[in-house]
Protein backbone atom coordinates (compact mmCIF):
# COMPACT_ATOMS: atom_id res chain seq x y z
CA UNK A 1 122.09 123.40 64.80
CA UNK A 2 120.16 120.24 63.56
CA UNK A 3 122.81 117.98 64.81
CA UNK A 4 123.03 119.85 68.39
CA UNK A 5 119.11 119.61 69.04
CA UNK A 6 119.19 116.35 67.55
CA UNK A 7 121.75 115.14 70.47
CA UNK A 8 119.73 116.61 72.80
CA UNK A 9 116.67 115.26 72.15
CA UNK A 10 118.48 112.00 72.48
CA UNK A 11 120.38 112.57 75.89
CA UNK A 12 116.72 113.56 76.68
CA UNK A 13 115.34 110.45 75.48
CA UNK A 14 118.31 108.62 77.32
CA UNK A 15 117.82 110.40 80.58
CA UNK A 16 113.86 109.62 80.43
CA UNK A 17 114.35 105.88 79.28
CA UNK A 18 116.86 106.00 82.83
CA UNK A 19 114.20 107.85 85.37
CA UNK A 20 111.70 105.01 84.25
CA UNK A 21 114.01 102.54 84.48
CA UNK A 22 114.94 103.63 88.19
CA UNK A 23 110.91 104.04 88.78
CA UNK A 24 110.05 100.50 87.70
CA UNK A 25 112.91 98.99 89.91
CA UNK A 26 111.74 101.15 92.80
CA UNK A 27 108.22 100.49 92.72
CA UNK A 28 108.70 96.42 91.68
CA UNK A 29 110.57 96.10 95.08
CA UNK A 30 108.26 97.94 96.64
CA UNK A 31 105.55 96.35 95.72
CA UNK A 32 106.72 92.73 96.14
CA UNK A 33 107.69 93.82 99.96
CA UNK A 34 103.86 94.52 100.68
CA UNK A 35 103.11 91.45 99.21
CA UNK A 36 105.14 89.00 101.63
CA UNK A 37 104.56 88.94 105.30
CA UNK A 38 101.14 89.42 106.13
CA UNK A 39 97.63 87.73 106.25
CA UNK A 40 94.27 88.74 105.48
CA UNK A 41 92.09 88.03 108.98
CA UNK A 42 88.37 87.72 108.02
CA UNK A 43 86.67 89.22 111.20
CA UNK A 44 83.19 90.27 112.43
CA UNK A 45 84.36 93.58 110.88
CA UNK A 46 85.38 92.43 107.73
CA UNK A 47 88.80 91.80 106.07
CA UNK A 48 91.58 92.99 107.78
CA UNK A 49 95.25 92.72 106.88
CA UNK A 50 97.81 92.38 109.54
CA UNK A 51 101.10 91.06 110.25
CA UNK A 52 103.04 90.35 113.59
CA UNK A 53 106.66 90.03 114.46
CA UNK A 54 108.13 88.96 118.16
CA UNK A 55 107.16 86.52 121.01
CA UNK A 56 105.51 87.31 124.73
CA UNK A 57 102.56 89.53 125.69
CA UNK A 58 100.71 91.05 122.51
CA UNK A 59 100.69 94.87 121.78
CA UNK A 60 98.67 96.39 118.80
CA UNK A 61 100.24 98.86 116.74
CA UNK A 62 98.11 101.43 115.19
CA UNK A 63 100.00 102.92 112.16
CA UNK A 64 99.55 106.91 110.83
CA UNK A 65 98.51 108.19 107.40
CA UNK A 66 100.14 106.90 104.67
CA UNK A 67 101.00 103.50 106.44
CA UNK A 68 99.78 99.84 107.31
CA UNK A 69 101.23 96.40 108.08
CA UNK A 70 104.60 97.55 107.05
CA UNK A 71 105.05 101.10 109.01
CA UNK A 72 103.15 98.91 111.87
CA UNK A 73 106.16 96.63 112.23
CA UNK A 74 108.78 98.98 111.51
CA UNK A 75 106.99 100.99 114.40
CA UNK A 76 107.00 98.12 116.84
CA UNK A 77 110.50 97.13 116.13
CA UNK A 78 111.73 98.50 119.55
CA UNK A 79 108.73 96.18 121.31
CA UNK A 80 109.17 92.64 119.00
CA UNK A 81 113.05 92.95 119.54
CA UNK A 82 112.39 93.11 123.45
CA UNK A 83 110.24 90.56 124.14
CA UNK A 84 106.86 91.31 122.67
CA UNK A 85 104.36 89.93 120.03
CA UNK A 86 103.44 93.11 117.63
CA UNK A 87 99.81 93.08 115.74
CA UNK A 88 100.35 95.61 113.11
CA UNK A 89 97.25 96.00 111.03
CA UNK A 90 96.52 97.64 107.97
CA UNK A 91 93.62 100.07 108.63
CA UNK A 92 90.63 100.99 106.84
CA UNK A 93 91.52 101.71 103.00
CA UNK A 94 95.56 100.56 103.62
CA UNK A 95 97.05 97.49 101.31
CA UNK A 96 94.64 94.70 101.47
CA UNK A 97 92.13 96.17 104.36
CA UNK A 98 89.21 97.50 102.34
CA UNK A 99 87.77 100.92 103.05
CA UNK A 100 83.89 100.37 104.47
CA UNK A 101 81.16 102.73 103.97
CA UNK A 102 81.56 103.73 107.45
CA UNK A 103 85.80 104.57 108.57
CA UNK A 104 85.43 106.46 111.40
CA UNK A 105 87.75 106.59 114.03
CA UNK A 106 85.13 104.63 115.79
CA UNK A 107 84.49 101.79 113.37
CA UNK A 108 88.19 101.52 112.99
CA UNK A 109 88.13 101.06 116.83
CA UNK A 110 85.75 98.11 116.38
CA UNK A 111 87.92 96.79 113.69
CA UNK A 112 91.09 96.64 116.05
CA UNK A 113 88.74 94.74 118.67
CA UNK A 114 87.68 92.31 115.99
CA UNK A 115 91.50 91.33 114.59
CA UNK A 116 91.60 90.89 118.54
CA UNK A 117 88.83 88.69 118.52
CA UNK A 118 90.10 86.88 115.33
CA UNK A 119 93.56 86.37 116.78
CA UNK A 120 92.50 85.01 120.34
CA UNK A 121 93.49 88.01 122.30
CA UNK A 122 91.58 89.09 125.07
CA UNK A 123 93.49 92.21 125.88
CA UNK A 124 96.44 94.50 125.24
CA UNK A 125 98.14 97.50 125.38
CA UNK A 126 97.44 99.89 122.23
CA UNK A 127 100.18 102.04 120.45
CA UNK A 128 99.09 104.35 118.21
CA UNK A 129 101.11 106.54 116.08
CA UNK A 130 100.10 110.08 114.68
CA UNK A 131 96.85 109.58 112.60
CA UNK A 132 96.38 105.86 114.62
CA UNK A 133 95.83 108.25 117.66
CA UNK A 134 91.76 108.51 117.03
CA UNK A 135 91.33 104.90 116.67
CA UNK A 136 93.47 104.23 119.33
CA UNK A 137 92.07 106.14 122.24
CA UNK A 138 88.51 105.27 120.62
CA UNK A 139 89.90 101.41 121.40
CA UNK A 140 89.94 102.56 125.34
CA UNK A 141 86.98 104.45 124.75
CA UNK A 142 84.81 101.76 123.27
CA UNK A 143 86.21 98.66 124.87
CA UNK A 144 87.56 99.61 127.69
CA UNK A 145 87.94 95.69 128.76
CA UNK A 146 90.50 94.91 125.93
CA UNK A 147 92.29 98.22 126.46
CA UNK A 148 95.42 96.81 128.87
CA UNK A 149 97.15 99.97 128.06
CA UNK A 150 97.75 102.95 125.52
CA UNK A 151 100.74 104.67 124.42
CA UNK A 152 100.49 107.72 121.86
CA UNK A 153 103.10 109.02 119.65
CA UNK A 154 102.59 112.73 117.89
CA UNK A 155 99.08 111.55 117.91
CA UNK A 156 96.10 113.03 115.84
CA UNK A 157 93.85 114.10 118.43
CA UNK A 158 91.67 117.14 119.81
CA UNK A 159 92.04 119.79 119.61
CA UNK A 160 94.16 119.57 116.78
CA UNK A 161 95.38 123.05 115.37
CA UNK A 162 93.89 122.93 111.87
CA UNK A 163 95.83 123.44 108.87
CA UNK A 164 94.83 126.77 106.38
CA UNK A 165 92.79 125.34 103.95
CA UNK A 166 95.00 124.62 100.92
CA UNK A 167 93.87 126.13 97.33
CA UNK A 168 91.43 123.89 95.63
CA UNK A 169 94.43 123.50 92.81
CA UNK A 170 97.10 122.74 94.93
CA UNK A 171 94.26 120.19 96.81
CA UNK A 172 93.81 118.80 93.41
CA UNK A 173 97.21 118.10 92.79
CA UNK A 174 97.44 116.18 96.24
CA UNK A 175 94.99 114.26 95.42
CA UNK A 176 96.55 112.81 92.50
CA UNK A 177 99.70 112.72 94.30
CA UNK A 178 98.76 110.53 96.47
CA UNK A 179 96.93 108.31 93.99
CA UNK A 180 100.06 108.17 91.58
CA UNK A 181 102.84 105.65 92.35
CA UNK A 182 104.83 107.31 89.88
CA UNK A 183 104.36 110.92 91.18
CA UNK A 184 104.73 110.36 94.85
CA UNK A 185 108.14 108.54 93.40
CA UNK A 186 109.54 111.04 91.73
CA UNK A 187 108.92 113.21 94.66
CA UNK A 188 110.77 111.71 96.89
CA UNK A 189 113.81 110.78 94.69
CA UNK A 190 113.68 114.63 93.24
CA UNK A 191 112.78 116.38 96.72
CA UNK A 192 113.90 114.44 99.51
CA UNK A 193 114.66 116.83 101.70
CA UNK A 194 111.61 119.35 101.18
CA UNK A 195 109.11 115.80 101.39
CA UNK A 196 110.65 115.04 104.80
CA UNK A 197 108.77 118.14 105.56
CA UNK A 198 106.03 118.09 104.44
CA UNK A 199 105.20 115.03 104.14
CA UNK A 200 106.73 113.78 107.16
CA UNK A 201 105.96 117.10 109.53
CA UNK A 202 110.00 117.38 110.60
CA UNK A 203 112.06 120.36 109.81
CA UNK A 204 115.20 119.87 107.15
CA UNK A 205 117.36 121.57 109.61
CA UNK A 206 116.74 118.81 112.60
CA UNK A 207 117.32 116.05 109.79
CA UNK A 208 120.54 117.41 108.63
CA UNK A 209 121.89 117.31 112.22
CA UNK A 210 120.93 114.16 113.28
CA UNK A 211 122.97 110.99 113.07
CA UNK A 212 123.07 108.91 109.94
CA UNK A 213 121.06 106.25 111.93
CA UNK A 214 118.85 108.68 112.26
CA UNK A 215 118.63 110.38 108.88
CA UNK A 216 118.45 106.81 107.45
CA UNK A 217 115.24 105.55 109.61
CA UNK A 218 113.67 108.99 108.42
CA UNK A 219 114.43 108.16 104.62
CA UNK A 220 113.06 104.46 105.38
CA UNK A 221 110.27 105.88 106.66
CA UNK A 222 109.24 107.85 103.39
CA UNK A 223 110.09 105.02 101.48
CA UNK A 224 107.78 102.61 102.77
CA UNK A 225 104.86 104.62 101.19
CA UNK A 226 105.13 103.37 98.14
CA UNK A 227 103.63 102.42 96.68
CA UNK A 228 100.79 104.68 97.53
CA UNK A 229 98.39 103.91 95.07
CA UNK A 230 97.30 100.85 97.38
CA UNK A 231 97.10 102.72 100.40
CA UNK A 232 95.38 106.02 98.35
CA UNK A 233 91.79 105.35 100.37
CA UNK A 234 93.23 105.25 103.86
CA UNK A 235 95.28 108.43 103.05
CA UNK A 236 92.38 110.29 101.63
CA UNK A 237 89.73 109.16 104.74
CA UNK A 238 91.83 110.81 107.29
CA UNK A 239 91.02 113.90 106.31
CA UNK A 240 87.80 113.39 107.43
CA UNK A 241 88.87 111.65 110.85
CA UNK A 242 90.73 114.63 111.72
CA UNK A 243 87.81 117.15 110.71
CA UNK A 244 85.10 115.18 113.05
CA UNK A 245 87.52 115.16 116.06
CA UNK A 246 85.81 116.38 119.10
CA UNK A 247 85.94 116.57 122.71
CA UNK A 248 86.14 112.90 124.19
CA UNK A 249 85.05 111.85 127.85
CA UNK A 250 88.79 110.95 128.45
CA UNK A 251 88.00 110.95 131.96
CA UNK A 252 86.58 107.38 131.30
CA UNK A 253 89.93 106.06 130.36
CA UNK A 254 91.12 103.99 133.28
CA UNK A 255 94.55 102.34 131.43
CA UNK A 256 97.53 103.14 132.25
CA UNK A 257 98.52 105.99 129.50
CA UNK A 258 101.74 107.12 127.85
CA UNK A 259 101.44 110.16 125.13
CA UNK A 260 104.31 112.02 123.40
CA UNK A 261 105.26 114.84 120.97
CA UNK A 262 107.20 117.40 119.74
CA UNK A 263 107.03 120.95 119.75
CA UNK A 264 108.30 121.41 116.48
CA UNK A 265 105.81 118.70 115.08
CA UNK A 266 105.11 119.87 111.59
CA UNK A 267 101.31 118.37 111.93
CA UNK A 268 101.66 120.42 115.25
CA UNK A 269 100.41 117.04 117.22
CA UNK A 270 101.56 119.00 120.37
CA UNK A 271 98.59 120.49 122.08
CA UNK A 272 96.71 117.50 121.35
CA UNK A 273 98.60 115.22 122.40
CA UNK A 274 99.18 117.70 125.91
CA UNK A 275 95.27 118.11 126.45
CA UNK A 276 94.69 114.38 126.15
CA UNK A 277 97.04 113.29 128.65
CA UNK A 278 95.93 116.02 131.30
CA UNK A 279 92.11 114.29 130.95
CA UNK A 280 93.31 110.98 131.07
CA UNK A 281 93.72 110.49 134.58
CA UNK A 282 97.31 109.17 135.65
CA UNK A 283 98.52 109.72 132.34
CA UNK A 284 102.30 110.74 131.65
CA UNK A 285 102.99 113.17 128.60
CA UNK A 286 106.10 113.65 127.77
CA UNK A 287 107.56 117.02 125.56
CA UNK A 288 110.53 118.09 123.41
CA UNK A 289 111.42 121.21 122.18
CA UNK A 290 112.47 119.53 118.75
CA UNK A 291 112.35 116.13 116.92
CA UNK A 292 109.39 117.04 114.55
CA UNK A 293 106.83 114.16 113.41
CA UNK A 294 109.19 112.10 113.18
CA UNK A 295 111.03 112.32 116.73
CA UNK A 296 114.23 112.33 115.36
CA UNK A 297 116.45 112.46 118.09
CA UNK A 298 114.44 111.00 120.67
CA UNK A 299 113.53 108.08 118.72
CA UNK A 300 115.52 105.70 120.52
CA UNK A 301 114.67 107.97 123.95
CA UNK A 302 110.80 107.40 123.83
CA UNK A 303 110.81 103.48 122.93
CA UNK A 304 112.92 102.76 126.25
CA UNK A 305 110.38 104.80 128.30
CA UNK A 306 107.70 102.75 126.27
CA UNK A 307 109.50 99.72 127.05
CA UNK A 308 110.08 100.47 131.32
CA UNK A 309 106.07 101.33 130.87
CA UNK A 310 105.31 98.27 129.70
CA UNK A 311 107.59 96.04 131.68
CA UNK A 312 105.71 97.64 134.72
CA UNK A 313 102.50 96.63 133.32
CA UNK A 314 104.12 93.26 132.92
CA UNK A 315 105.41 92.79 136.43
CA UNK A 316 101.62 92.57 137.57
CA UNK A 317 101.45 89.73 135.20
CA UNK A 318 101.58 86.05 136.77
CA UNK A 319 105.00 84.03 136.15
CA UNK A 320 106.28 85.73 132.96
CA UNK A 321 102.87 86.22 131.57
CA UNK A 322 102.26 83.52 129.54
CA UNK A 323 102.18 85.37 126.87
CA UNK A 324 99.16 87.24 127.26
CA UNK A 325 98.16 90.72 129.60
């Protein structure tokens, strides 16, 4: 009996030694890919951390929860691969962009104005991407003169259909979740599939049937949260972005406008994302059935309609633009 729980205290001992091995190698290249590629801006609004990718007219990319630079770019891929410069910032409480005192959605909207500012862009089209959405139509909102355009995606916006309440335990154990490299890690290595889910709003089933493109830019996609602990403060402030969302005068926003979700949207971004585009005037909202959070199938669908929306914007432009709206 000895020698039996003796070897399996040490296949125990082996298999632990082997998870932390696999966690340190994980979270090393993780952490040296956040620390390439980007600058710190010091604006009017503070420090802000963004990175861009691609040449011709500039678009700002306004990543969700649990982003920055990094989900910015991968976002914008479709735009810097067809012939546009993508600002993707890190937002309030994200990788090297401090969290301020005050991280509304309407401070944030300053902040995007002031890497503007910082960068020598007058004006651009906005994209903002699930919990980006506040910030985003706040941009068109509150400076309405460097709003060239806006495109949504699943966006975080009123009314948004609030989730029950979770138990103060299980809220507990979120918290530390999301403050825990190590946790969130073992997570997503141990429960892939059931973290698409949650943590990425899209059903299992829709995953499972999509292509292996697909099913890999979903995977990427939870990847590139680690590590988390750096990006712990932006996470934990958009809980109270969403709960001080409120009706907007959306009436006011004269730019051209481009929103889309998903029924199926696990954050259940739908009706939001419908209401804002009906009182937006001349804005085009655009629905599917399935796809979840994370569009999957449509993916590739939705950035050629952003792209023909933005090439129409850029016919209007003088010679081929000159790189600017």
């Amino acid at each position: 009996m000895k020698r039996i729980l003796s070897g399996a205290l040490a296949a125990a001992g082996v298999g632990l030694v082997g998870v932390w091995v696999a966690y340190l190698h994980d979270i090393g290249a993780a952490r040296h890919r956040i620390s390439t590629g980007s600058t710190v801006a010091e604006t009017k609004c503070g420090p802000i951390e963004y990175a861009q990718r691609g040449n011709g007219p500039p678009v700002l990319v306004v990543h969700g929860a649990g982003g920055g630079f990094d989900q910015g770019l991968l976002l914008g891929a479709p735009l810097s691969e067809h012939g546009y410069r993508v600002i993707a910032m890190s937002r309030f409480g994200y990788l090297r962009t401090p969290l301020p005192a005050d991280a509304s959605a309407e401070a944030q909207a300053d902040a995007h104005a002031c890497l503007l500012d910082a960068l020598g862009v007058s004006r651009a089209p906005v994209f903002g991407v699930s919990a980006g959405g506040p910030s985003s139509i706040q941009f068109c909102l509150r400076h309405p003169d460097r709003c060239r355009a806006m495109i949504l995606l699943v966006p975080l916006a009123y009314p948004a259909q609030a989730a029950e309440r979770l138990p103060r335990s299980t809220q507990l154990v979120m918290d530390r979740v999301v403050r825990s490299d190590f946790l969130l890690w073992a997570g997503t290595r141990a429960f892939r599939s059931k973290m698409v889910e949650t943590v990425l709003g899209t059903p299992t089933g829709v995953v499972r049937a999509a292509s292996e493109a697909e099913r890999r830019r979903v995977y990427t996609m939870l990847d590139l949260i680690l590590p988390v602990s750096p990006r712990a403060s932006g996470l934990l402030n958009e809980g109270a972005v969403a709960r001080a969302l409120r009706p907007l005068p959306l009436d006011r926003i004269s730019a051209p406008t481009l929103i889309a979700s998903a029924r199926d949207d696990g954050y259940r971004t739908y009706a939001g994302a419908q209401y804002t585009a009906e009182h937006i005037g001349g804005a085009r909202f655009i629905g599917y059935a399935s796809g979840g959070h994370m569009f999957v199938g449509h993916e590739a669908e939705f950035a050629f309609e952003a792209l023909d929306f933005l090439a129409a914007l850029r016919l209007e432009l003088p010679g081929d633009g000159g790189g600017s709206w």
